[in-house]
C-alpha atoms as a PDB file:
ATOM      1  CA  UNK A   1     -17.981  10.921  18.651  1.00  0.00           C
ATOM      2  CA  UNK A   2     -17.347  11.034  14.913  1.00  0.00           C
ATOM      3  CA  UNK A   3     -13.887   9.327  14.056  1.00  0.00           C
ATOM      4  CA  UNK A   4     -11.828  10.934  11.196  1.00  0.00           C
ATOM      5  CA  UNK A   5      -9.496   8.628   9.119  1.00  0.00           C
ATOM      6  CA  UNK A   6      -6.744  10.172   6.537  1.00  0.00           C
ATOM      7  CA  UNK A   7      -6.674   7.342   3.455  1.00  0.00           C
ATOM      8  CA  UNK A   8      -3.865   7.469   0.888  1.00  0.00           C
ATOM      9  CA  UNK A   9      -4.128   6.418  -2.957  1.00  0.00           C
ATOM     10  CA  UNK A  10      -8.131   6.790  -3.094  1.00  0.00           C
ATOM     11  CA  UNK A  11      -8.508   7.113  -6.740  1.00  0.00           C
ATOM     12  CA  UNK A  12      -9.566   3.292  -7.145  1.00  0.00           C
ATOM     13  CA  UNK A  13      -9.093  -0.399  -6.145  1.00  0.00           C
ATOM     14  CA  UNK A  14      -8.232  -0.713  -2.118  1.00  0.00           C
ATOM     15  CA  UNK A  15      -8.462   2.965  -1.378  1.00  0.00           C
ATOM     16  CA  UNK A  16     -11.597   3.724  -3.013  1.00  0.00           C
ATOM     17  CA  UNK A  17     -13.204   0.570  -1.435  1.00  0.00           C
ATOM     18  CA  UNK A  18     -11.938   1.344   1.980  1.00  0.00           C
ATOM     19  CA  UNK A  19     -13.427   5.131   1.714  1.00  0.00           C
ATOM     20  CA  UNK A  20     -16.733   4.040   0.788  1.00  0.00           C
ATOM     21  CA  UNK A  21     -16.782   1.522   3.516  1.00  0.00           C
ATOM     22  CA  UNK A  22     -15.727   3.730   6.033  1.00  0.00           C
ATOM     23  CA  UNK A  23     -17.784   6.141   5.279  1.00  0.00           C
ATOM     24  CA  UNK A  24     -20.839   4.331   5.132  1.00  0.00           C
ATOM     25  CA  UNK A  25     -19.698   3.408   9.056  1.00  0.00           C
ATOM     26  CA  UNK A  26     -19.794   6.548   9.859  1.00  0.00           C
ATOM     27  CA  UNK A  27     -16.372   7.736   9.799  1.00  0.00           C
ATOM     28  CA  UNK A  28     -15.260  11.078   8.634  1.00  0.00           C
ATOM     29  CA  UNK A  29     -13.266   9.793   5.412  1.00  0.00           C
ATOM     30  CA  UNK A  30     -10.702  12.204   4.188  1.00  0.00           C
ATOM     31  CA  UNK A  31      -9.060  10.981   0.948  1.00  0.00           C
ATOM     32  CA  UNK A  32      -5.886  11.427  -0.939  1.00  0.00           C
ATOM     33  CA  UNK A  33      -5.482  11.448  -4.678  1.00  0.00           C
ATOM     34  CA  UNK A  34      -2.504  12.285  -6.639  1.00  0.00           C
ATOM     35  CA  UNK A  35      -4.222  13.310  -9.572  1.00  0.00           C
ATOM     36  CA  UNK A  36      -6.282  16.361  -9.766  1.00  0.00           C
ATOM     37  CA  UNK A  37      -8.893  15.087 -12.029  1.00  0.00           C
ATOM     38  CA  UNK A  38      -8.974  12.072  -9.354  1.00  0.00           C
ATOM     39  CA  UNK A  39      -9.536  14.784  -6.392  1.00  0.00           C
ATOM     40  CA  UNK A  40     -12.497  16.687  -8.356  1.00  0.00           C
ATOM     41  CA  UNK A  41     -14.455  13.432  -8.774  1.00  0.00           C
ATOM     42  CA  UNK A  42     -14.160  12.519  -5.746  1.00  0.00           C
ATOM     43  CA  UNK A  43     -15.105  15.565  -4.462  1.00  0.00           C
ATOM     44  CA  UNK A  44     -17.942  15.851  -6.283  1.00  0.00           C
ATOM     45  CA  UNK A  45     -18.870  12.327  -4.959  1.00  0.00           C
ATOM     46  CA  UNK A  46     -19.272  13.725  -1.368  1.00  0.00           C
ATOM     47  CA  UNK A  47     -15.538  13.310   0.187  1.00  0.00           C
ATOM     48  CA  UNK A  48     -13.350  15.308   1.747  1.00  0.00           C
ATOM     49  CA  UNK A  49     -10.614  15.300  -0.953  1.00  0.00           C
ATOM     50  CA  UNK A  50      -6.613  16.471  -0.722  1.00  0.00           C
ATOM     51  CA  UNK A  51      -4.040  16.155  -3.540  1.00  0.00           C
ATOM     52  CA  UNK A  52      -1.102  14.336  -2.215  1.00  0.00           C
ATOM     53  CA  UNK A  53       2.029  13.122  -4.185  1.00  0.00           C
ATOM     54  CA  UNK A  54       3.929  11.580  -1.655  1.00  0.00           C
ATOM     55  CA  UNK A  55       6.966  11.561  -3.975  1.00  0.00           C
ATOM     56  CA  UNK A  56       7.036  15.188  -3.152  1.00  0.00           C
ATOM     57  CA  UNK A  57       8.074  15.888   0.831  1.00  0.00           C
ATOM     58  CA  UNK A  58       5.963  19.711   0.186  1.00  0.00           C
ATOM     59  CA  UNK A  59       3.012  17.955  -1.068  1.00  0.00           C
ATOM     60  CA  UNK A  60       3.361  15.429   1.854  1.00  0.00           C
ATOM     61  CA  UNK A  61       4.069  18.772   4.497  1.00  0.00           C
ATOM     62  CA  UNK A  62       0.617  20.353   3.054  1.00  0.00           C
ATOM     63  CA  UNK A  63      -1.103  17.673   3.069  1.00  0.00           C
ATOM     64  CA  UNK A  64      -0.324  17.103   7.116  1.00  0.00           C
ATOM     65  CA  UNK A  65      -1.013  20.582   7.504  1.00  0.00           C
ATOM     66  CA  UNK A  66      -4.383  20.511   5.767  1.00  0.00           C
ATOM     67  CA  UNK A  67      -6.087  17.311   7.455  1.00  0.00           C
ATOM     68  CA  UNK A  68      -4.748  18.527  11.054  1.00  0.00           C
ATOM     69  CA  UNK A  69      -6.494  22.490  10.440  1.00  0.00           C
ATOM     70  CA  UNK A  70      -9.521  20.843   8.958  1.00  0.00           C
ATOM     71  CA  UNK A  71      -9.722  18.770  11.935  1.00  0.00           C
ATOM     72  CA  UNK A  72      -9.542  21.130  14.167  1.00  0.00           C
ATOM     73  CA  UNK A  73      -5.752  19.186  15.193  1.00  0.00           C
ATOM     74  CA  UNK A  74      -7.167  15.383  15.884  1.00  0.00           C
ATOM     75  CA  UNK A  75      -6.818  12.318  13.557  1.00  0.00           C
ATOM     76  CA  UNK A  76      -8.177   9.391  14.634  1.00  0.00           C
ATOM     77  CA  UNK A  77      -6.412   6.441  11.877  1.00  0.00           C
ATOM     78  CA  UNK A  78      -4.310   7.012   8.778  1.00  0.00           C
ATOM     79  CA  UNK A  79      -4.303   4.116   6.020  1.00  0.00           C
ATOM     80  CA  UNK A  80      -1.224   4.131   4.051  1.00  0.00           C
ATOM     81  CA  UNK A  81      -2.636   2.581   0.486  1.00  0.00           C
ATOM     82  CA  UNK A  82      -0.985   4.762  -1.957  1.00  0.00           C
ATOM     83  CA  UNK A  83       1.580   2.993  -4.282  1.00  0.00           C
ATOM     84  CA  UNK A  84       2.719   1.667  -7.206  1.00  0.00           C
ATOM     85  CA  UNK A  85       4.429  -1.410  -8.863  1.00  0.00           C
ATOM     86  CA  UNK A  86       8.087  -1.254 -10.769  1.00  0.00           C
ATOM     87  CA  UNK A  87       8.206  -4.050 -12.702  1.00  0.00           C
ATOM     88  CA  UNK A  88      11.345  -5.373 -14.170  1.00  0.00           C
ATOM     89  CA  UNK A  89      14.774  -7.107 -13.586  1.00  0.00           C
ATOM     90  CA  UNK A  90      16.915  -5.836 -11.015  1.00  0.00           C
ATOM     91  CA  UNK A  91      19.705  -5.497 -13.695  1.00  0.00           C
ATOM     92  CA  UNK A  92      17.187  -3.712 -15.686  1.00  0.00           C
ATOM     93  CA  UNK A  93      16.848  -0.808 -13.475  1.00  0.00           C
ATOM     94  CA  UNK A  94      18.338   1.970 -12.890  1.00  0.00           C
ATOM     95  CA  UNK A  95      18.897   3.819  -9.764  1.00  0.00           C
ATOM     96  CA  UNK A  96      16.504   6.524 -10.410  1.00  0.00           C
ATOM     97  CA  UNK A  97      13.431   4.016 -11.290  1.00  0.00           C
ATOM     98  CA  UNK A  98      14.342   2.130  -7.552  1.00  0.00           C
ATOM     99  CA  UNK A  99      14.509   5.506  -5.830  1.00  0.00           C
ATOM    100  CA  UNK A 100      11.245   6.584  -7.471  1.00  0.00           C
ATOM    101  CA  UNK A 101       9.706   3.416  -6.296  1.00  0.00           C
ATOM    102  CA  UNK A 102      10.898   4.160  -2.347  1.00  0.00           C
ATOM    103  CA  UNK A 103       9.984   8.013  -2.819  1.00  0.00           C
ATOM    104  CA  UNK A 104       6.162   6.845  -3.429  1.00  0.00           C
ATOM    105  CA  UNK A 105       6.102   3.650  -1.176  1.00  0.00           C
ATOM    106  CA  UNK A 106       8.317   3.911   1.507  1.00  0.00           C
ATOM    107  CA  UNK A 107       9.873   7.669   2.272  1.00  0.00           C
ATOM    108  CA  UNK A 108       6.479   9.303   1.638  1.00  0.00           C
ATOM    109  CA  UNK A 109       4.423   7.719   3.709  1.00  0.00           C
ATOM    110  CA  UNK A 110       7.297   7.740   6.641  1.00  0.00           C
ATOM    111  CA  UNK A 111       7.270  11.135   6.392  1.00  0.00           C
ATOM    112  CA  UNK A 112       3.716  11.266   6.342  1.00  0.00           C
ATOM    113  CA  UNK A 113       3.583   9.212   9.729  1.00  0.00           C
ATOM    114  CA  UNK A 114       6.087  11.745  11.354  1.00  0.00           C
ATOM    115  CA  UNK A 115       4.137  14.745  10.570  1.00  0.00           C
ATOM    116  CA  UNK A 116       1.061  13.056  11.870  1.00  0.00           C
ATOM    117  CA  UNK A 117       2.374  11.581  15.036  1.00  0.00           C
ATOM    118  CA  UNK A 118       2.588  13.965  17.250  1.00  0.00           C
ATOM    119  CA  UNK A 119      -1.308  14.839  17.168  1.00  0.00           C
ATOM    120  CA  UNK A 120      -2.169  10.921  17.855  1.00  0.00           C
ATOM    121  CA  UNK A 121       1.146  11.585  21.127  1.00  0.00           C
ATOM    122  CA  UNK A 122      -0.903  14.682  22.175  1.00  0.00           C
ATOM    123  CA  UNK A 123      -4.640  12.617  22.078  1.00  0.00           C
ATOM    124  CA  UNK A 124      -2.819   9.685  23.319  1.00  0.00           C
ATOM    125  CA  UNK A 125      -4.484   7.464  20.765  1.00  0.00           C
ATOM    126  CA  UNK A 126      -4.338   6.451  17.288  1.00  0.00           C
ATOM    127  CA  UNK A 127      -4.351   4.008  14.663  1.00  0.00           C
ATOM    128  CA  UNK A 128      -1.685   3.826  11.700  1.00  0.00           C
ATOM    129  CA  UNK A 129      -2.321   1.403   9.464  1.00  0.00           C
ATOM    130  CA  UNK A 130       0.233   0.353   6.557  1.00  0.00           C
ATOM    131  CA  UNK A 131      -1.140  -1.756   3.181  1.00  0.00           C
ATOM    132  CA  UNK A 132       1.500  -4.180   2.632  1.00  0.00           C
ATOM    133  CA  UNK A 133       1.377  -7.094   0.200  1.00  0.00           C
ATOM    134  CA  UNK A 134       2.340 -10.543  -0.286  1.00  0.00           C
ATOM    135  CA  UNK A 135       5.230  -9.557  -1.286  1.00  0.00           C
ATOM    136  CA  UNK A 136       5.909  -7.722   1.843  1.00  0.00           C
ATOM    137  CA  UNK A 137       7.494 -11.371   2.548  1.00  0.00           C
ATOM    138  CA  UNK A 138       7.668 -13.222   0.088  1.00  0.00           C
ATOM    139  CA  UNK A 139       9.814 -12.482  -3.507  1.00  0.00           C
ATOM    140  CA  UNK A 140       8.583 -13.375  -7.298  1.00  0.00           C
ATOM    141  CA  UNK A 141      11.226 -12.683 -10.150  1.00  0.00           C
ATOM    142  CA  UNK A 142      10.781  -9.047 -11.863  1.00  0.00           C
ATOM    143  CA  UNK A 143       8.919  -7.667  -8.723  1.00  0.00           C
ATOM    144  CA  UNK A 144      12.714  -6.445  -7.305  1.00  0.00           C
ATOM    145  CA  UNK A 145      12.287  -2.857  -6.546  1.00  0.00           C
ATOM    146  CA  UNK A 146       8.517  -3.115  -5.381  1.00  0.00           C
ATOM    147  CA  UNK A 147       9.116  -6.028  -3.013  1.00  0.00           C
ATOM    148  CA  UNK A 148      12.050  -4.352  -1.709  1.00  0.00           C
ATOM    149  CA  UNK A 149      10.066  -1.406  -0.681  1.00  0.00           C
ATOM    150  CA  UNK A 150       7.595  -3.768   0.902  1.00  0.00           C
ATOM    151  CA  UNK A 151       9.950  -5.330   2.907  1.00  0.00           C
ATOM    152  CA  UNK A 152      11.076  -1.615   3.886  1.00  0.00           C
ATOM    153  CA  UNK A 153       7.771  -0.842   5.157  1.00  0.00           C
ATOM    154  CA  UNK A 154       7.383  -3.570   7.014  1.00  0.00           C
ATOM    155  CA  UNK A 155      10.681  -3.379   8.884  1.00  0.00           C
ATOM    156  CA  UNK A 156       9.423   0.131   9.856  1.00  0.00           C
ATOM    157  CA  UNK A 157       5.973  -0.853  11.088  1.00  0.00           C
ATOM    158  CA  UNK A 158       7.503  -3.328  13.083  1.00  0.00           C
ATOM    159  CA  UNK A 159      10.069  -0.744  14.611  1.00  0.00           C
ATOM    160  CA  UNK A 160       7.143   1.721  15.185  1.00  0.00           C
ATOM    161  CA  UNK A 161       4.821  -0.409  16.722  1.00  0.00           C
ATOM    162  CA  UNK A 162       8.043  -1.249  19.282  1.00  0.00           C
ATOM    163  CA  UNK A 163       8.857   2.394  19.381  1.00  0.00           C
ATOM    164  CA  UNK A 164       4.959   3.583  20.241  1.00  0.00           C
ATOM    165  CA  UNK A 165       3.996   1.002  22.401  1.00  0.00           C
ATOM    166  CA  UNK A 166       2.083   2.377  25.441  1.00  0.00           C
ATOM    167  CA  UNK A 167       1.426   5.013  23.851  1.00  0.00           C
ATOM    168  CA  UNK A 168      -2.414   4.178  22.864  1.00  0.00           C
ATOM    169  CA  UNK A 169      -1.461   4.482  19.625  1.00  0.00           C
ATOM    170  CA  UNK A 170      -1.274   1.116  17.141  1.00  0.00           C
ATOM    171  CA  UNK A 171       0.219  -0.085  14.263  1.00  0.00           C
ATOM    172  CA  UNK A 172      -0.730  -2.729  11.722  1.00  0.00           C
ATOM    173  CA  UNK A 173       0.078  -4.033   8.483  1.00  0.00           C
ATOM    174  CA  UNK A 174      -2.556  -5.501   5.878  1.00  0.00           C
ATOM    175  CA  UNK A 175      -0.676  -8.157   3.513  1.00  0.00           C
ATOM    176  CA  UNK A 176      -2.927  -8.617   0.419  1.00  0.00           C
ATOM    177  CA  UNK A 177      -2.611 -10.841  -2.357  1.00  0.00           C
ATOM    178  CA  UNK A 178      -4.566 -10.629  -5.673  1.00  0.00           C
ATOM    179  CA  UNK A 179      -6.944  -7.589  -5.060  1.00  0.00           C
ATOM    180  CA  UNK A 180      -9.257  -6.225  -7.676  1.00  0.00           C
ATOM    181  CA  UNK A 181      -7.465  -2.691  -8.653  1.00  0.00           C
ATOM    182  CA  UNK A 182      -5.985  -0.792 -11.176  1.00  0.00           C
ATOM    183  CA  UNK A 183      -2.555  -1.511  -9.574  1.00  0.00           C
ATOM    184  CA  UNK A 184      -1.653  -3.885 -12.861  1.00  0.00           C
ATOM    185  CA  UNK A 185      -2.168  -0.945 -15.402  1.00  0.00           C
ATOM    186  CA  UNK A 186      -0.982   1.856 -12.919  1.00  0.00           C
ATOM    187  CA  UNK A 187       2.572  -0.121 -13.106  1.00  0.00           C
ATOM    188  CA  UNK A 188       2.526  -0.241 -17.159  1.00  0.00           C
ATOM    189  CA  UNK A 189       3.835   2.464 -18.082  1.00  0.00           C
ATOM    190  CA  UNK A 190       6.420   2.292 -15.284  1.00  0.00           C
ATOM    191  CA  UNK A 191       7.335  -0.925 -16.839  1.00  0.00           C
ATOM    192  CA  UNK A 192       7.712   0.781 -20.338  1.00  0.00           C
ATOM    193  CA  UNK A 193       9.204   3.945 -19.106  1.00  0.00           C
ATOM    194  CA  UNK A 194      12.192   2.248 -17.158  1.00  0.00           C
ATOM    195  CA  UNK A 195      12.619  -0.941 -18.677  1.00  0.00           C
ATOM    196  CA  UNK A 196      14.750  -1.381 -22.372  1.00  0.00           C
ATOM    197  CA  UNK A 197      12.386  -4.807 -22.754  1.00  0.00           C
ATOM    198  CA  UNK A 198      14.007  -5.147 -26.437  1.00  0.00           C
ATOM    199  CA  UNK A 199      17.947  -4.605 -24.859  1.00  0.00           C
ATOM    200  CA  UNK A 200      17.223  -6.823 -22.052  1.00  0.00           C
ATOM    201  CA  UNK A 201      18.519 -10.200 -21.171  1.00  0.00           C
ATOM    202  CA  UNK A 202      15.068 -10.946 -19.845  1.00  0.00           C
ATOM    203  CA  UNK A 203      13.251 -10.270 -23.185  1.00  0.00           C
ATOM    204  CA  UNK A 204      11.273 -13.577 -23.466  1.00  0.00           C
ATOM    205  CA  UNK A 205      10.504 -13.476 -20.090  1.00  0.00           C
ATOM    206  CA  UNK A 206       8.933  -9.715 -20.305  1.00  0.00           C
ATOM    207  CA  UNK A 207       6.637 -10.989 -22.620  1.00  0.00           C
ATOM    208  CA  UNK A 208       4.638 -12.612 -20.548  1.00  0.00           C
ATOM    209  CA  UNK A 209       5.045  -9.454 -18.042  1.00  0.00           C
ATOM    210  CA  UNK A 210       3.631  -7.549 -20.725  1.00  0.00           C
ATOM    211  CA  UNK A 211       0.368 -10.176 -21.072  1.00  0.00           C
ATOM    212  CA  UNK A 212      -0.142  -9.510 -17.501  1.00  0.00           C
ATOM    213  CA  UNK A 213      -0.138  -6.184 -16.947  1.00  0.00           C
ATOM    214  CA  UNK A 214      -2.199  -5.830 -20.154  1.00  0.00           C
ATOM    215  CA  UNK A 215      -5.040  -8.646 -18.767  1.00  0.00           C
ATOM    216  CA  UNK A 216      -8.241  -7.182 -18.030  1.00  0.00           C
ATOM    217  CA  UNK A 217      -9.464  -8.560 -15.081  1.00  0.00           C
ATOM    218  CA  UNK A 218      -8.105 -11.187 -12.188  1.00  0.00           C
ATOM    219  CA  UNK A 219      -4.592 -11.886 -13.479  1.00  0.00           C
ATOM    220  CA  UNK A 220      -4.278 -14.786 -10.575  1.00  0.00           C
ATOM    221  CA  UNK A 221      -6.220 -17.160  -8.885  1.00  0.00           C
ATOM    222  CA  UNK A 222      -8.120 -16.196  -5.675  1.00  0.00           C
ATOM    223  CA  UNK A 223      -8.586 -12.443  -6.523  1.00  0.00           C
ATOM    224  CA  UNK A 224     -11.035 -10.861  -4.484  1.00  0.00           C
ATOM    225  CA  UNK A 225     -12.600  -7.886  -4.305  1.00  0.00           C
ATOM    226  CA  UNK A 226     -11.377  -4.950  -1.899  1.00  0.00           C
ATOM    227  CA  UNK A 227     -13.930  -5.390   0.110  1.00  0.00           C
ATOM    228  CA  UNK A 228     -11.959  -8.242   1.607  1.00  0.00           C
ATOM    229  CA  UNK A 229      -9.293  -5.527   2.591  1.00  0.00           C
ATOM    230  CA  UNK A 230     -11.972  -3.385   4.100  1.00  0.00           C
ATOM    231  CA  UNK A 231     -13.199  -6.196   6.750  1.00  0.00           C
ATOM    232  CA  UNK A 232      -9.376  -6.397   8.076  1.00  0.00           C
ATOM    233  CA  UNK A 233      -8.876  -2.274   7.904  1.00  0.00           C
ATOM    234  CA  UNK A 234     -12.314  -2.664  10.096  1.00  0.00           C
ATOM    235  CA  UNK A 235     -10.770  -4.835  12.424  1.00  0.00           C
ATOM    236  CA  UNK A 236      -7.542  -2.666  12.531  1.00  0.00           C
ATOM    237  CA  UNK A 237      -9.048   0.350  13.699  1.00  0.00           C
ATOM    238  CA  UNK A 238     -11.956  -0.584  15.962  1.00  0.00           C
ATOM    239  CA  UNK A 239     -10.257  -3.530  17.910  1.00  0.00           C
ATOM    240  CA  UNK A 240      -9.008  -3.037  21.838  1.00  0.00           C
ATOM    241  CA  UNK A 241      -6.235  -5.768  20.718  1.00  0.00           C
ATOM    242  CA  UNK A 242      -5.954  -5.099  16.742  1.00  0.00           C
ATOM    243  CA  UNK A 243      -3.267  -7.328  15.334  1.00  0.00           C
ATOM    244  CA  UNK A 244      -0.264  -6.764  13.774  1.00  0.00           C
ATOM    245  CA  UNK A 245      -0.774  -8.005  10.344  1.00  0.00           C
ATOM    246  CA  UNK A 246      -3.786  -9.335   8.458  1.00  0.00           C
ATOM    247  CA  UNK A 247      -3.414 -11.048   5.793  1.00  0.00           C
ATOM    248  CA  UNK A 248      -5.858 -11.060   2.832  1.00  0.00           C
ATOM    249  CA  UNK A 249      -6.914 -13.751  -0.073  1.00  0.00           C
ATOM    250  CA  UNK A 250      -5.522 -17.708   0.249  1.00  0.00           C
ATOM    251  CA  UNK A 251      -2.256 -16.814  -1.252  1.00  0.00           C
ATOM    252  CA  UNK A 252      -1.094 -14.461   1.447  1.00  0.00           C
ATOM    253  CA  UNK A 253      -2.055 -16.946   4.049  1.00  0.00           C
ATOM    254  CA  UNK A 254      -0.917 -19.883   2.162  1.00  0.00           C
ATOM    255  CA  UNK A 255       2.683 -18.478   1.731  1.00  0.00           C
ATOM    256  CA  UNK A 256       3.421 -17.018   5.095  1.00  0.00           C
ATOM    257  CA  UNK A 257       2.711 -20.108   6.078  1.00  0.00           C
ATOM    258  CA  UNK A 258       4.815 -21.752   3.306  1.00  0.00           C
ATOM    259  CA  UNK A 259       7.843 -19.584   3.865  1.00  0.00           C
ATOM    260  CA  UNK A 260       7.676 -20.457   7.707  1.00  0.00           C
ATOM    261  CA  UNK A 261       7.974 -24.322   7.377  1.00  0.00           C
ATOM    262  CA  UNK A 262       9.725 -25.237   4.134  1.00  0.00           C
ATOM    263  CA  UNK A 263      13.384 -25.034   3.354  1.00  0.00           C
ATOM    264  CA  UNK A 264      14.513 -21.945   1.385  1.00  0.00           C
ATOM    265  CA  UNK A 265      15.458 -24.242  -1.888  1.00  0.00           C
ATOM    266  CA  UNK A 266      12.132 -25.714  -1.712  1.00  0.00           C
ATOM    267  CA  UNK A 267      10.319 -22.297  -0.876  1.00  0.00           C
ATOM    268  CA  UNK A 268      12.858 -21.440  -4.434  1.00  0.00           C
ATOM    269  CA  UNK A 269      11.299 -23.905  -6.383  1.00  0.00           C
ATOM    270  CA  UNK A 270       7.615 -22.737  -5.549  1.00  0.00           C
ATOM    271  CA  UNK A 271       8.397 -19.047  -6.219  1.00  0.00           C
ATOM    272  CA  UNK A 272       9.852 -19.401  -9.246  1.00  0.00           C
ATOM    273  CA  UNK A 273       7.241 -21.789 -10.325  1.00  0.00           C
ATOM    274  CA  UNK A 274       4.509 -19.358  -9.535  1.00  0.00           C
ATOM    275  CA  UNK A 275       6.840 -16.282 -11.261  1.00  0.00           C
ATOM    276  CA  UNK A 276       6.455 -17.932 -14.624  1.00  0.00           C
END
């Protein structure tokens, strides 16, 4: 039988990878694009294609409503990708630019996840699978308002997997680290919007900010392409025992492991070595 997977934030980088990938498996791939110039291409590129701004709780309630009535009420697998990146001090931003930030990465896609639960209760199986980041548990300076939402989402995986076990439905979290994406220059204007770089204490130190979300191409060692996110999302939905978390690139793994065994003044000292 043909398996059908919902995919968030399919316009490029993880998502797009992922869609291709699953589709050349075989799986009925129905993407998500916020943009409607994003959801035309990839229409005309063969996919089954719904605008979703999950900053929006009506967009997110259509968007339920559409993938369960064009799948006759089954889902097989979500993949949470979509997302962004707020760059910028936490004394830099304001409460509007944090809650905008957990709107997008945190409340829509828990919303998301309730709306689609109770098909996956009622077919006693499913797959919901979250993309994290290394800095899902791990913090860099300037990073505040993204890694908190990360750290959000992965508190909630981890009470949902508790909450739906025995259920035959399962819940994982994919933790990458430097990804080739458009996630750098999707979180630019963000940065500019929400950030008085000129007015702020951190004004040197946004320079360099600015270099890297201006760099075309890897901006960090180890950056791999999202294929590498594909081969754990594989792994996610098609294993009997499919883990918890996955962790993508050398980094990820390198720092989980890191942040287990070191002190916290030493684990400091790397961070903010690695932040400059």
């Amino acid at each position: 039988m043909e398996k059908t997977i919902l995919i968030t934030g399919c316009s490029s980088g993880i998502g797009l990878g992922c869609a291709v990938g699953l589709r050349a498996r075989g799986w009925r791939v129905i993407a998500c694009c916020r943009h409607p110039d994003d959801v035309a291409r990839l229409s005309d590129d063969g996919f089954e294609c719904l605008a979703l701004d999950l900053s929006d709780e009506a967009s997110v309630e259509a968007t339920a409503r559409s993938v369960l009535e064009l799948t006759g009420g089954r889902l097989d697998a979500v993949f949470h990708n979509a997302g962004y990146g707020q760059t910028g001090a936490v004394e830099d931003l304001a409460r509007e630019a944090v809650r905008a930030q957990f709107e997008t990465n945190l409340f829509g896609p828990w919303s998301l996840t309730r709306r689609l639960l109770p098909a996956m209760r009622g077919q006693q199986s499913g797959r919901i699978v979250f993309n994290s980041s290394i800095f899902g548990f791990c913090a860099m300076k300037y990073r505040g308002a993204y890694i908190a939402s990360k750290y959000a989402i992965e508190g909630l995986c981890d009470t949902l997997r508790l909450e739906l076990s025995g259920s035959g439905i399962h819940v994982s979290l994919i933790e990458p680290g430097p990804i080739e994406s458009r996630f750098r220059a999707n979180a630019l204007p963000h940065f500019l919007n929400n950030v008085d770089v000129e007015g702020s204490v951190h004004c040197e130190a946004y320079q360099a900010q600015l270099q890297r979300l201006k760099k075309i191409g890897a901006a960090a060692p180890f950056t791999l392409p999202p294929e590498a996110v594909l081969d754990c999302l594989l792994h996610a939905l098609q294993s009997s025992h499919p883990r918890p978390r996955y962790r993508v690139t050398r980094p990820s793994r390198l720092f989980w492991y890191l942040k287990r065994w070191l002190p916290v003044c030493w684990m400091d000292r790397i961070l903010l070595s690695a932040s400059r």
